[in-house]
PDB file of N, CA and C in Angstrom:
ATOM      1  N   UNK A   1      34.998  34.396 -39.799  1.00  0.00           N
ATOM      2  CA  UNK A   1      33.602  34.730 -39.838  1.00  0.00           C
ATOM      3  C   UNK A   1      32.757  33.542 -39.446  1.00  0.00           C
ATOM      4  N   UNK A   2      32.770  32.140 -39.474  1.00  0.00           N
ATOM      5  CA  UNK A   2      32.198  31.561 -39.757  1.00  0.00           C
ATOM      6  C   UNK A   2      32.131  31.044 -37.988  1.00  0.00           C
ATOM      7  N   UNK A   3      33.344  31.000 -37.127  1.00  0.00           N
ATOM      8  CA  UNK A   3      33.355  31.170 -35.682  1.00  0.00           C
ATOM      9  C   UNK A   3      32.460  32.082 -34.971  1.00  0.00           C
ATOM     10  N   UNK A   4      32.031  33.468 -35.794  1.00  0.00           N
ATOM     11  CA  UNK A   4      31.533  34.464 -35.070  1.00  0.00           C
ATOM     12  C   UNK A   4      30.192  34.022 -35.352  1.00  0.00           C
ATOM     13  N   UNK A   5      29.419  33.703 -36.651  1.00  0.00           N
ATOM     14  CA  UNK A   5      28.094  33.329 -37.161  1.00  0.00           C
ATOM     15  C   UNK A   5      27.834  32.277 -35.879  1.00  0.00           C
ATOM     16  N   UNK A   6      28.479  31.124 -35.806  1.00  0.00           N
ATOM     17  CA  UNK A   6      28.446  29.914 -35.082  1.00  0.00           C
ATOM     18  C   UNK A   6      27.847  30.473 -33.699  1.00  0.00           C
ATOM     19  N   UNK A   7      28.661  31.263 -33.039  1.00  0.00           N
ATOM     20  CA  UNK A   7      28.336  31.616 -32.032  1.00  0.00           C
ATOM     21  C   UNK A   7      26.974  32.446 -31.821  1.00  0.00           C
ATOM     22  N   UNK A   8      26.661  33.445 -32.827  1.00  0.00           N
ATOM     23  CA  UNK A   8      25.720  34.145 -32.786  1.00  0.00           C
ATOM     24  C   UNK A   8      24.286  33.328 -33.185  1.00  0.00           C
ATOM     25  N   UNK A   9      24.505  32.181 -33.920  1.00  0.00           N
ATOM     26  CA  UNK A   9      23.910  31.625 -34.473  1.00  0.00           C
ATOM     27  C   UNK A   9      23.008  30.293 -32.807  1.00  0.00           C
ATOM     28  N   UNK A  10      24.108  29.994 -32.479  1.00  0.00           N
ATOM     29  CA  UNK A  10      24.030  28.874 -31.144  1.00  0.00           C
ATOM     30  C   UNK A  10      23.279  30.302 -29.734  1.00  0.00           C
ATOM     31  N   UNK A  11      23.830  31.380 -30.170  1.00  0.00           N
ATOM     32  CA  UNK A  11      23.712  31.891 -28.469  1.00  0.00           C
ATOM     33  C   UNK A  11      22.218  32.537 -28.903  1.00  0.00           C
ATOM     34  N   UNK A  12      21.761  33.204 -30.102  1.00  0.00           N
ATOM     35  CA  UNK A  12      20.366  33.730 -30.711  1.00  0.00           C
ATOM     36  C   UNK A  12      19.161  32.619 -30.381  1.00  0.00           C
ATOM     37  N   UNK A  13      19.902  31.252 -31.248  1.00  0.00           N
ATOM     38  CA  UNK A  13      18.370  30.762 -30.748  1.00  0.00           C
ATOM     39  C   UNK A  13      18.732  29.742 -29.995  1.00  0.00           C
ATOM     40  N   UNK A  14      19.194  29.881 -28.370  1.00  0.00           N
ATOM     41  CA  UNK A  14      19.585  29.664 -27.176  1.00  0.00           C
ATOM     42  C   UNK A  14      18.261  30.981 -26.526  1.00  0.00           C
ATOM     43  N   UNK A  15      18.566  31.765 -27.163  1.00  0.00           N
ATOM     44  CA  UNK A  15      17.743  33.223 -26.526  1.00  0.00           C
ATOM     45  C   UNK A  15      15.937  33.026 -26.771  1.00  0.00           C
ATOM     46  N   UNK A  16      16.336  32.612 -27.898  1.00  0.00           N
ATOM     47  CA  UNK A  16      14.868  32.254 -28.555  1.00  0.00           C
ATOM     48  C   UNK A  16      14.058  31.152 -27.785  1.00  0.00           C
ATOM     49  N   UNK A  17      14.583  30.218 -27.709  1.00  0.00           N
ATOM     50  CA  UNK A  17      14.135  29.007 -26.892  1.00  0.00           C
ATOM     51  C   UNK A  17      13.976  29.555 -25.305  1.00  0.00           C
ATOM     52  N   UNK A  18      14.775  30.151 -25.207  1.00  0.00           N
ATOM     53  CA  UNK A  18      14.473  30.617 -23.574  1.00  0.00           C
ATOM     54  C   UNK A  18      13.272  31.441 -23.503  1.00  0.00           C
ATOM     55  N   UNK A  19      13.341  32.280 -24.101  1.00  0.00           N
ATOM     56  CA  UNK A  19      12.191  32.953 -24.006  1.00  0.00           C
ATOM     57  C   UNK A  19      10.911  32.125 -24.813  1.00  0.00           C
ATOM     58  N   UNK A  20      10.584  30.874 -25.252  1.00  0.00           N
ATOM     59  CA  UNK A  20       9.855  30.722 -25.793  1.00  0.00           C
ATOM     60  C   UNK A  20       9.572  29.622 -24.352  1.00  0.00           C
ATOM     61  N   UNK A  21      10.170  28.747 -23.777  1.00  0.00           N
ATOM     62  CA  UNK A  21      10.178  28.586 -22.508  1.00  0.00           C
ATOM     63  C   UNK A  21       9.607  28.859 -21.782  1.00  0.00           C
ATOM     64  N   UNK A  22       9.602  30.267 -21.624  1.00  0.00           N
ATOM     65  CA  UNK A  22       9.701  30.953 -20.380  1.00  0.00           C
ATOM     66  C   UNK A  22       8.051  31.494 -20.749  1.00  0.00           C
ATOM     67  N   UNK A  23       7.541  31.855 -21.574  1.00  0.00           N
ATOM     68  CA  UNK A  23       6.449  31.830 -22.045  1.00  0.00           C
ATOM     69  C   UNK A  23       5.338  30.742 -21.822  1.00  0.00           C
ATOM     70  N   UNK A  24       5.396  29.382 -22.105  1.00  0.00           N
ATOM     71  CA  UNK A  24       4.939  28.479 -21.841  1.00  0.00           C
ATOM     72  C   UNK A  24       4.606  28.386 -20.468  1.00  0.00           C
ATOM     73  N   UNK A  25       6.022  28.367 -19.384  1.00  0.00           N
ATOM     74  CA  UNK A  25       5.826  28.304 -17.705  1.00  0.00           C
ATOM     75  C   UNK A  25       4.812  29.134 -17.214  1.00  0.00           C
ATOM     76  N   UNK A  26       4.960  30.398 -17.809  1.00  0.00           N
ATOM     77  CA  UNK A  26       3.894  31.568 -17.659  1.00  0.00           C
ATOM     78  C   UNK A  26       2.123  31.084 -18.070  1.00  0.00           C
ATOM     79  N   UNK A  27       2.463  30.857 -18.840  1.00  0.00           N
ATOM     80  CA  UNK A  27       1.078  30.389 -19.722  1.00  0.00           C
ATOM     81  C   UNK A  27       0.282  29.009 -18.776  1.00  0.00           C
ATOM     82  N   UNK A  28       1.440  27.946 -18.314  1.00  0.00           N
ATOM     83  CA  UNK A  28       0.888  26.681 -17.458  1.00  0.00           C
ATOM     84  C   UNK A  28       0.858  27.452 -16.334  1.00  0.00           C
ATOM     85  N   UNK A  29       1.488  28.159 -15.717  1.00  0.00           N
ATOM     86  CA  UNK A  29       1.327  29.002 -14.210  1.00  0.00           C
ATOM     87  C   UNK A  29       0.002  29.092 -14.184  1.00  0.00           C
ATOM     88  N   UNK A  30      -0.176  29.934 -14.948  1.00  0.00           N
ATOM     89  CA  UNK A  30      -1.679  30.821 -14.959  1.00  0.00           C
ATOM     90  C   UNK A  30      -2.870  30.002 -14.688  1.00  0.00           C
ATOM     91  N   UNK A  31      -2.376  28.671 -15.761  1.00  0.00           N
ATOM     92  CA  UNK A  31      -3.582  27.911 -15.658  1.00  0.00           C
ATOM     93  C   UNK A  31      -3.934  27.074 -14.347  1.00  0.00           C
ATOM     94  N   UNK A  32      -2.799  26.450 -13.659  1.00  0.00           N
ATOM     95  CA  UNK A  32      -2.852  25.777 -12.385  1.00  0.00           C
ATOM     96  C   UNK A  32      -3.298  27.001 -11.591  1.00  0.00           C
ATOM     97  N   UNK A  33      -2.665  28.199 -11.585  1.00  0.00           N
ATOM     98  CA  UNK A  33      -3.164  29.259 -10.880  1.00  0.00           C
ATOM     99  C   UNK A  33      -5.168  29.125 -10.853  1.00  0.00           C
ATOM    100  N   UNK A  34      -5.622  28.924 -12.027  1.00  0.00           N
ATOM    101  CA  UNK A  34      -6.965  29.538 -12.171  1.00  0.00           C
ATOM    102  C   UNK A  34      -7.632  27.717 -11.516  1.00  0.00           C
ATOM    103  N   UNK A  35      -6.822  26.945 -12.178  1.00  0.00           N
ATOM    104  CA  UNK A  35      -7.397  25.510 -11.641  1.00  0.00           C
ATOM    105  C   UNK A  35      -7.420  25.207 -10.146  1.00  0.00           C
ATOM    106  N   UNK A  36      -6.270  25.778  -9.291  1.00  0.00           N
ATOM    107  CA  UNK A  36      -6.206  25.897  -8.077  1.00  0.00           C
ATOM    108  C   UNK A  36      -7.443  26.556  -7.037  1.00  0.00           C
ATOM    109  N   UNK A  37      -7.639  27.604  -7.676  1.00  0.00           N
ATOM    110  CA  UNK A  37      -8.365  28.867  -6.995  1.00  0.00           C
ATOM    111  C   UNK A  37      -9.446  28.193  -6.344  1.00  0.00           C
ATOM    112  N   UNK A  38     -10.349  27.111  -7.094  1.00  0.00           N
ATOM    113  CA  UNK A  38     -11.694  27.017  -6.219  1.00  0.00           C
ATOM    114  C   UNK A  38     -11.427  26.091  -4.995  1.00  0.00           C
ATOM    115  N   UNK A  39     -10.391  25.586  -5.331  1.00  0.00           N
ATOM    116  CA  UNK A  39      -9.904  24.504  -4.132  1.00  0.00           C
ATOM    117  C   UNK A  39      -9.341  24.704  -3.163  1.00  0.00           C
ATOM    118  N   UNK A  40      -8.197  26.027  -3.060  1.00  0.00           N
ATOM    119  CA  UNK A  40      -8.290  26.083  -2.322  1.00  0.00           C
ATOM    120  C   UNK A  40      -9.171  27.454  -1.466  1.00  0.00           C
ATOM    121  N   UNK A  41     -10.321  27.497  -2.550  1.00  0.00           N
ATOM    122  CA  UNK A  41     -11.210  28.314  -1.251  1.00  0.00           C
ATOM    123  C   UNK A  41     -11.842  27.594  -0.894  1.00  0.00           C
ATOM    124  N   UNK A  42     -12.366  26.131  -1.349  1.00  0.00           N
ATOM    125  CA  UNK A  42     -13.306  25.357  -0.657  1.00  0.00           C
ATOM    126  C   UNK A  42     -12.480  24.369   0.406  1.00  0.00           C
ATOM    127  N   UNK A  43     -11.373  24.418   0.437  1.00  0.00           N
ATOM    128  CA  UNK A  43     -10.360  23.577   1.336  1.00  0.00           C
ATOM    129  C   UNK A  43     -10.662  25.354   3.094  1.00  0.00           C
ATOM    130  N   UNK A  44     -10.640  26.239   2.399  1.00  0.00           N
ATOM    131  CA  UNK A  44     -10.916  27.748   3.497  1.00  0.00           C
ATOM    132  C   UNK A  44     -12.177  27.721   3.586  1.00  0.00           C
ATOM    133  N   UNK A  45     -12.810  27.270   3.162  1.00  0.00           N
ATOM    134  CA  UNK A  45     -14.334  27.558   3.690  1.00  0.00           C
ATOM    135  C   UNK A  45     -14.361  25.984   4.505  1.00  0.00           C
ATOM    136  N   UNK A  46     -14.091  24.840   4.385  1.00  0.00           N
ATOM    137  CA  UNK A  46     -13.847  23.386   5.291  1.00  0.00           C
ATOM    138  C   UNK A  46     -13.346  23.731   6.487  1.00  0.00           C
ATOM    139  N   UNK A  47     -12.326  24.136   6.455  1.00  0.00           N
ATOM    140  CA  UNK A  47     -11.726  24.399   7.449  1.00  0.00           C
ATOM    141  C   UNK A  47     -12.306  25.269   8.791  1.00  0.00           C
ATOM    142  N   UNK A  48     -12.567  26.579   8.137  1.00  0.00           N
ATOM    143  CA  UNK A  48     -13.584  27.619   8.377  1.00  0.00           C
ATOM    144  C   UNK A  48     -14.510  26.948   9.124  1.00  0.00           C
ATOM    145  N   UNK A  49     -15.288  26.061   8.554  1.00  0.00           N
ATOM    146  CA  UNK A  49     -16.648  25.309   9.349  1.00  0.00           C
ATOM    147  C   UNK A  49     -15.910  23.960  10.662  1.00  0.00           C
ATOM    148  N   UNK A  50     -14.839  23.708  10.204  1.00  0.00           N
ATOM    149  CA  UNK A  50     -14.369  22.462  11.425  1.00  0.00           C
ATOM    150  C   UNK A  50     -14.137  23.550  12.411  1.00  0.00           C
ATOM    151  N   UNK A  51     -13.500  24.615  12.588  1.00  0.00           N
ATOM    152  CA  UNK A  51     -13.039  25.795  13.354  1.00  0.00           C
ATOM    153  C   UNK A  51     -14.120  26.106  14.208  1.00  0.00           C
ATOM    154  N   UNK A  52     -15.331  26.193  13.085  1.00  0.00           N
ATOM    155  CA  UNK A  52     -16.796  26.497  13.830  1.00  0.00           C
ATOM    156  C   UNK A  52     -17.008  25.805  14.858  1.00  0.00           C
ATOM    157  N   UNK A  53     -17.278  24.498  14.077  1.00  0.00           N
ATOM    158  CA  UNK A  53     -17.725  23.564  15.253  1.00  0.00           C
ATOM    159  C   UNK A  53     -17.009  23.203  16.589  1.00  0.00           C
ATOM    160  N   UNK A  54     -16.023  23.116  16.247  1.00  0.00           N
ATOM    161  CA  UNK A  54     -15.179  22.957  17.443  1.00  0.00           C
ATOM    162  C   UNK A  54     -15.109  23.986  18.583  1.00  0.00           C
ATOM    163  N   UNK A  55     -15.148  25.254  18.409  1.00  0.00           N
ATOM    164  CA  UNK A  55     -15.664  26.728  19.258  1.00  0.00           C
ATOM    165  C   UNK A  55     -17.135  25.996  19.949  1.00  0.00           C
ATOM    166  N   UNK A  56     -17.740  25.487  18.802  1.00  0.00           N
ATOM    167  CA  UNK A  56     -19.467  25.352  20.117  1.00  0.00           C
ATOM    168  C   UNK A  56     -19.395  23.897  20.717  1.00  0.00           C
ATOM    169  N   UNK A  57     -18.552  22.810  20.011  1.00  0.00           N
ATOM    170  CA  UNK A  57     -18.389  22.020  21.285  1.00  0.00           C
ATOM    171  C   UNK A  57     -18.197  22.602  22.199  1.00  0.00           C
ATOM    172  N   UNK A  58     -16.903  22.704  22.192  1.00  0.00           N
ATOM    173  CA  UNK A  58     -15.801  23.672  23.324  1.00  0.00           C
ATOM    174  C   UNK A  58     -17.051  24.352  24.401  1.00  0.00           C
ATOM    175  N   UNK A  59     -17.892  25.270  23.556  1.00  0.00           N
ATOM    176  CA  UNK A  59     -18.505  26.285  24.173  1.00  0.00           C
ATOM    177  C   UNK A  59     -19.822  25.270  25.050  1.00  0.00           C
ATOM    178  N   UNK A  60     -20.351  24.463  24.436  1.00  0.00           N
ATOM    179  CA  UNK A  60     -21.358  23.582  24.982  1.00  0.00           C
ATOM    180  C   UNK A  60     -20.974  22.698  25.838  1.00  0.00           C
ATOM    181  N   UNK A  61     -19.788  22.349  26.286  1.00  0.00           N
ATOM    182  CA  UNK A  61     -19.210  21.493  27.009  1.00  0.00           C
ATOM    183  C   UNK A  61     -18.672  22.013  28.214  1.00  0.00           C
ATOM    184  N   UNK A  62     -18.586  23.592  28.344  1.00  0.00           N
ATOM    185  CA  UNK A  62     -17.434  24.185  28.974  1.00  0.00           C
ATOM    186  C   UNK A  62     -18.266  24.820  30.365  1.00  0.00           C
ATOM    187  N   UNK A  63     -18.184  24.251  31.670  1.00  0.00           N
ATOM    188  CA  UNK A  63     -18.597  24.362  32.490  1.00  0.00           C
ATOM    189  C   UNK A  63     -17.598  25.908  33.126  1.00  0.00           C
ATOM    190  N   UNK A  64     -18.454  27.163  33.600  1.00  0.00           N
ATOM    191  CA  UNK A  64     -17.345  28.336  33.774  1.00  0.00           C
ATOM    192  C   UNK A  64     -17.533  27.964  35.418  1.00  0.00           C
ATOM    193  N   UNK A  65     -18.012  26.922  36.063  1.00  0.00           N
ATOM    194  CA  UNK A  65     -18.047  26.598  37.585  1.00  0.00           C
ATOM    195  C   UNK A  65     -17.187  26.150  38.157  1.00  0.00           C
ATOM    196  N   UNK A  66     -16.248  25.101  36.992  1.00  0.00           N
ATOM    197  CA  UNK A  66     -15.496  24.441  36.673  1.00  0.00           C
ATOM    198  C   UNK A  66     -13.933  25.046  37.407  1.00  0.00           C
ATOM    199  N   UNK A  67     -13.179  24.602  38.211  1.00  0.00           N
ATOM    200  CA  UNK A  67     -11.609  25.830  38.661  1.00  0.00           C
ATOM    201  C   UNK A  67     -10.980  25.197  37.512  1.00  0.00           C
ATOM    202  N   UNK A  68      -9.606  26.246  37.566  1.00  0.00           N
ATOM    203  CA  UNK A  68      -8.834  25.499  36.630  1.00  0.00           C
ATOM    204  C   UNK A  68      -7.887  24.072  37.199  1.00  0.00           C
ATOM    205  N   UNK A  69      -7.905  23.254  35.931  1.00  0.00           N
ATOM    206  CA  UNK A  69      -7.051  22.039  36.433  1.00  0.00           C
ATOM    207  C   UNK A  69      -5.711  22.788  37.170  1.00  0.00           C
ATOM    208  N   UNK A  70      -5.192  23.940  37.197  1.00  0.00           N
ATOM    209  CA  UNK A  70      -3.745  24.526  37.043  1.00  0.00           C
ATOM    210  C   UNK A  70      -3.662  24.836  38.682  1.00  0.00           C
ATOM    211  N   UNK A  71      -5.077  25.144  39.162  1.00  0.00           N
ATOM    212  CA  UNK A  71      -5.356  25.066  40.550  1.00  0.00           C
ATOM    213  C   UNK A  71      -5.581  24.278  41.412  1.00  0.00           C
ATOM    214  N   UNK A  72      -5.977  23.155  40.897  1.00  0.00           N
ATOM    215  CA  UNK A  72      -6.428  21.984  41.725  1.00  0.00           C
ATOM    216  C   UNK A  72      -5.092  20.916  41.745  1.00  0.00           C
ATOM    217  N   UNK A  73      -4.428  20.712  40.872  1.00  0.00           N
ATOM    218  CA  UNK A  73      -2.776  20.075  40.567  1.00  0.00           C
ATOM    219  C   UNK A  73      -2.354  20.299  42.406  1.00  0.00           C
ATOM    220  N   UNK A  74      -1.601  18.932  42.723  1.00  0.00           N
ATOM    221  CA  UNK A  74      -1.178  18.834  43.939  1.00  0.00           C
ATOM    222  C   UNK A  74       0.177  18.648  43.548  1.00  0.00           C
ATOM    223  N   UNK A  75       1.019  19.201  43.808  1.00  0.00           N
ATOM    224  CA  UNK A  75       2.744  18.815  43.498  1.00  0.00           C
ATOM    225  C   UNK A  75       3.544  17.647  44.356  1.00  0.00           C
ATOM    226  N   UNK A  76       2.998  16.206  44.137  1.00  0.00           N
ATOM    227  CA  UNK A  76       3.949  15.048  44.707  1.00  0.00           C
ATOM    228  C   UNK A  76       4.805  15.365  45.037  1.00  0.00           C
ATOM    229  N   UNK A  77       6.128  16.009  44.506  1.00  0.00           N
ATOM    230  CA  UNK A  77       7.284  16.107  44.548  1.00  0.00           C
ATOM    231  C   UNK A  77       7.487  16.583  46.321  1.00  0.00           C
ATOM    232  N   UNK A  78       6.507  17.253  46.925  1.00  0.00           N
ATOM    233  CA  UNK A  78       6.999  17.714  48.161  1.00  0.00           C
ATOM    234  C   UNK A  78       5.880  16.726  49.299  1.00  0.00           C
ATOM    235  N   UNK A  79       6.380  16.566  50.512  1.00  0.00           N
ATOM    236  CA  UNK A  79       5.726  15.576  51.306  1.00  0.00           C
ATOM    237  C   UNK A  79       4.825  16.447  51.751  1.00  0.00           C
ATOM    238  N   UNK A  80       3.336  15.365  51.968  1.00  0.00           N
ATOM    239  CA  UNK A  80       2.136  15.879  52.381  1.00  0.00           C
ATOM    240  C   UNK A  80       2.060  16.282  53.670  1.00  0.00           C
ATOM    241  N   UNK A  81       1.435  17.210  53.729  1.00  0.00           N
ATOM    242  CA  UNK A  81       1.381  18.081  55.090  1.00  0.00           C
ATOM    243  C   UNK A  81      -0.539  17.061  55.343  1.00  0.00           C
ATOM    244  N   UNK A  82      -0.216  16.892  56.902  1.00  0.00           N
ATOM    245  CA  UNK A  82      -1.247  16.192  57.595  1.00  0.00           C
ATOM    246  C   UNK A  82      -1.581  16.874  58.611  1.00  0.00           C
ATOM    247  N   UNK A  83      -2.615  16.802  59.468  1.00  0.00           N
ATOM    248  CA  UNK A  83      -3.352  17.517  60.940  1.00  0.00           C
ATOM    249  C   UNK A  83      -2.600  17.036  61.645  1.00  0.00           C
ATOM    250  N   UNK A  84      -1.604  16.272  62.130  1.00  0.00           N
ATOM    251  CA  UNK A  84      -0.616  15.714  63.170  1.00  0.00           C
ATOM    252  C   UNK A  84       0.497  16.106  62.436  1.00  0.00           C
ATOM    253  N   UNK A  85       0.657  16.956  61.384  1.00  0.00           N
ATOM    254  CA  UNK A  85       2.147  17.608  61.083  1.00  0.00           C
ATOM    255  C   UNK A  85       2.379  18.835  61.736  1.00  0.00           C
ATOM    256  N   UNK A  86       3.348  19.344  62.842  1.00  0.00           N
ATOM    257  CA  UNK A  86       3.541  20.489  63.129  1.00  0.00           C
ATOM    258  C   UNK A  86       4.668  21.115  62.636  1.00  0.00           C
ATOM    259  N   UNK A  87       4.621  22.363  62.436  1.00  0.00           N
ATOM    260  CA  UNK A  87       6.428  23.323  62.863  1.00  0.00           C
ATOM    261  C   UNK A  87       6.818  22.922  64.330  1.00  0.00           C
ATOM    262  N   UNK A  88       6.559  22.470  65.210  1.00  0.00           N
ATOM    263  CA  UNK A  88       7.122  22.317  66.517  1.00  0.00           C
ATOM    264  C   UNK A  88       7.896  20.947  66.525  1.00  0.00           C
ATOM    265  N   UNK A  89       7.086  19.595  66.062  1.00  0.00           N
ATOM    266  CA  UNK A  89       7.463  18.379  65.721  1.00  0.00           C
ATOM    267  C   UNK A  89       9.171  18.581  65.033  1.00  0.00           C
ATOM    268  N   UNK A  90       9.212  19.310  64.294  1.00  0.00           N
ATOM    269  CA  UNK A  90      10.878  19.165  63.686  1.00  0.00           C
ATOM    270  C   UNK A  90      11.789  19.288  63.739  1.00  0.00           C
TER     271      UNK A  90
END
């Protein structure tokens, strides 16, 4: 008997402590949860406004006359064609 108490005795308040544990984590969760909240909406509303601004640089800066760089790019890699270069010359 005194093997079986032992055990019931060690594994009960093993159970107890866990759940008293597990209670606490819950309880500090909540609170970082509620301590968190304004920060990070004011870290989303910061952000929110750098996002802003950067759209009306962008937008105040942005010439639409402008070609794209993607068009004007000359590819070195191949030799320049000149007014004294022919198809007949080769």
């Amino acid at each position: 008997m005194g093997l079986s108490s032992f055990f019931s005795n060690l594994f009960g308040s093993a159970k107890a402590t866990t759940a008293v544990l597990a209670d606490e984590a819950e309880n500090t969760f909540e609170d970082v949860k509620e301590a968190a909240e304004p920060i990070l909406e004011n870290a989303a509303d910061l952000i929110h406004d750098v996002f802003d601004s950067i759209k009306e640089v962008i937008s105040e800066n942005t010439n639409p006359d402008y070609a794209l760089v993607s068009e004007t790019v000359v590819d070195v890699s191949e030799d320049a064609v000149t007014d004294g270069d022919s198809e007949e010359d080769k």
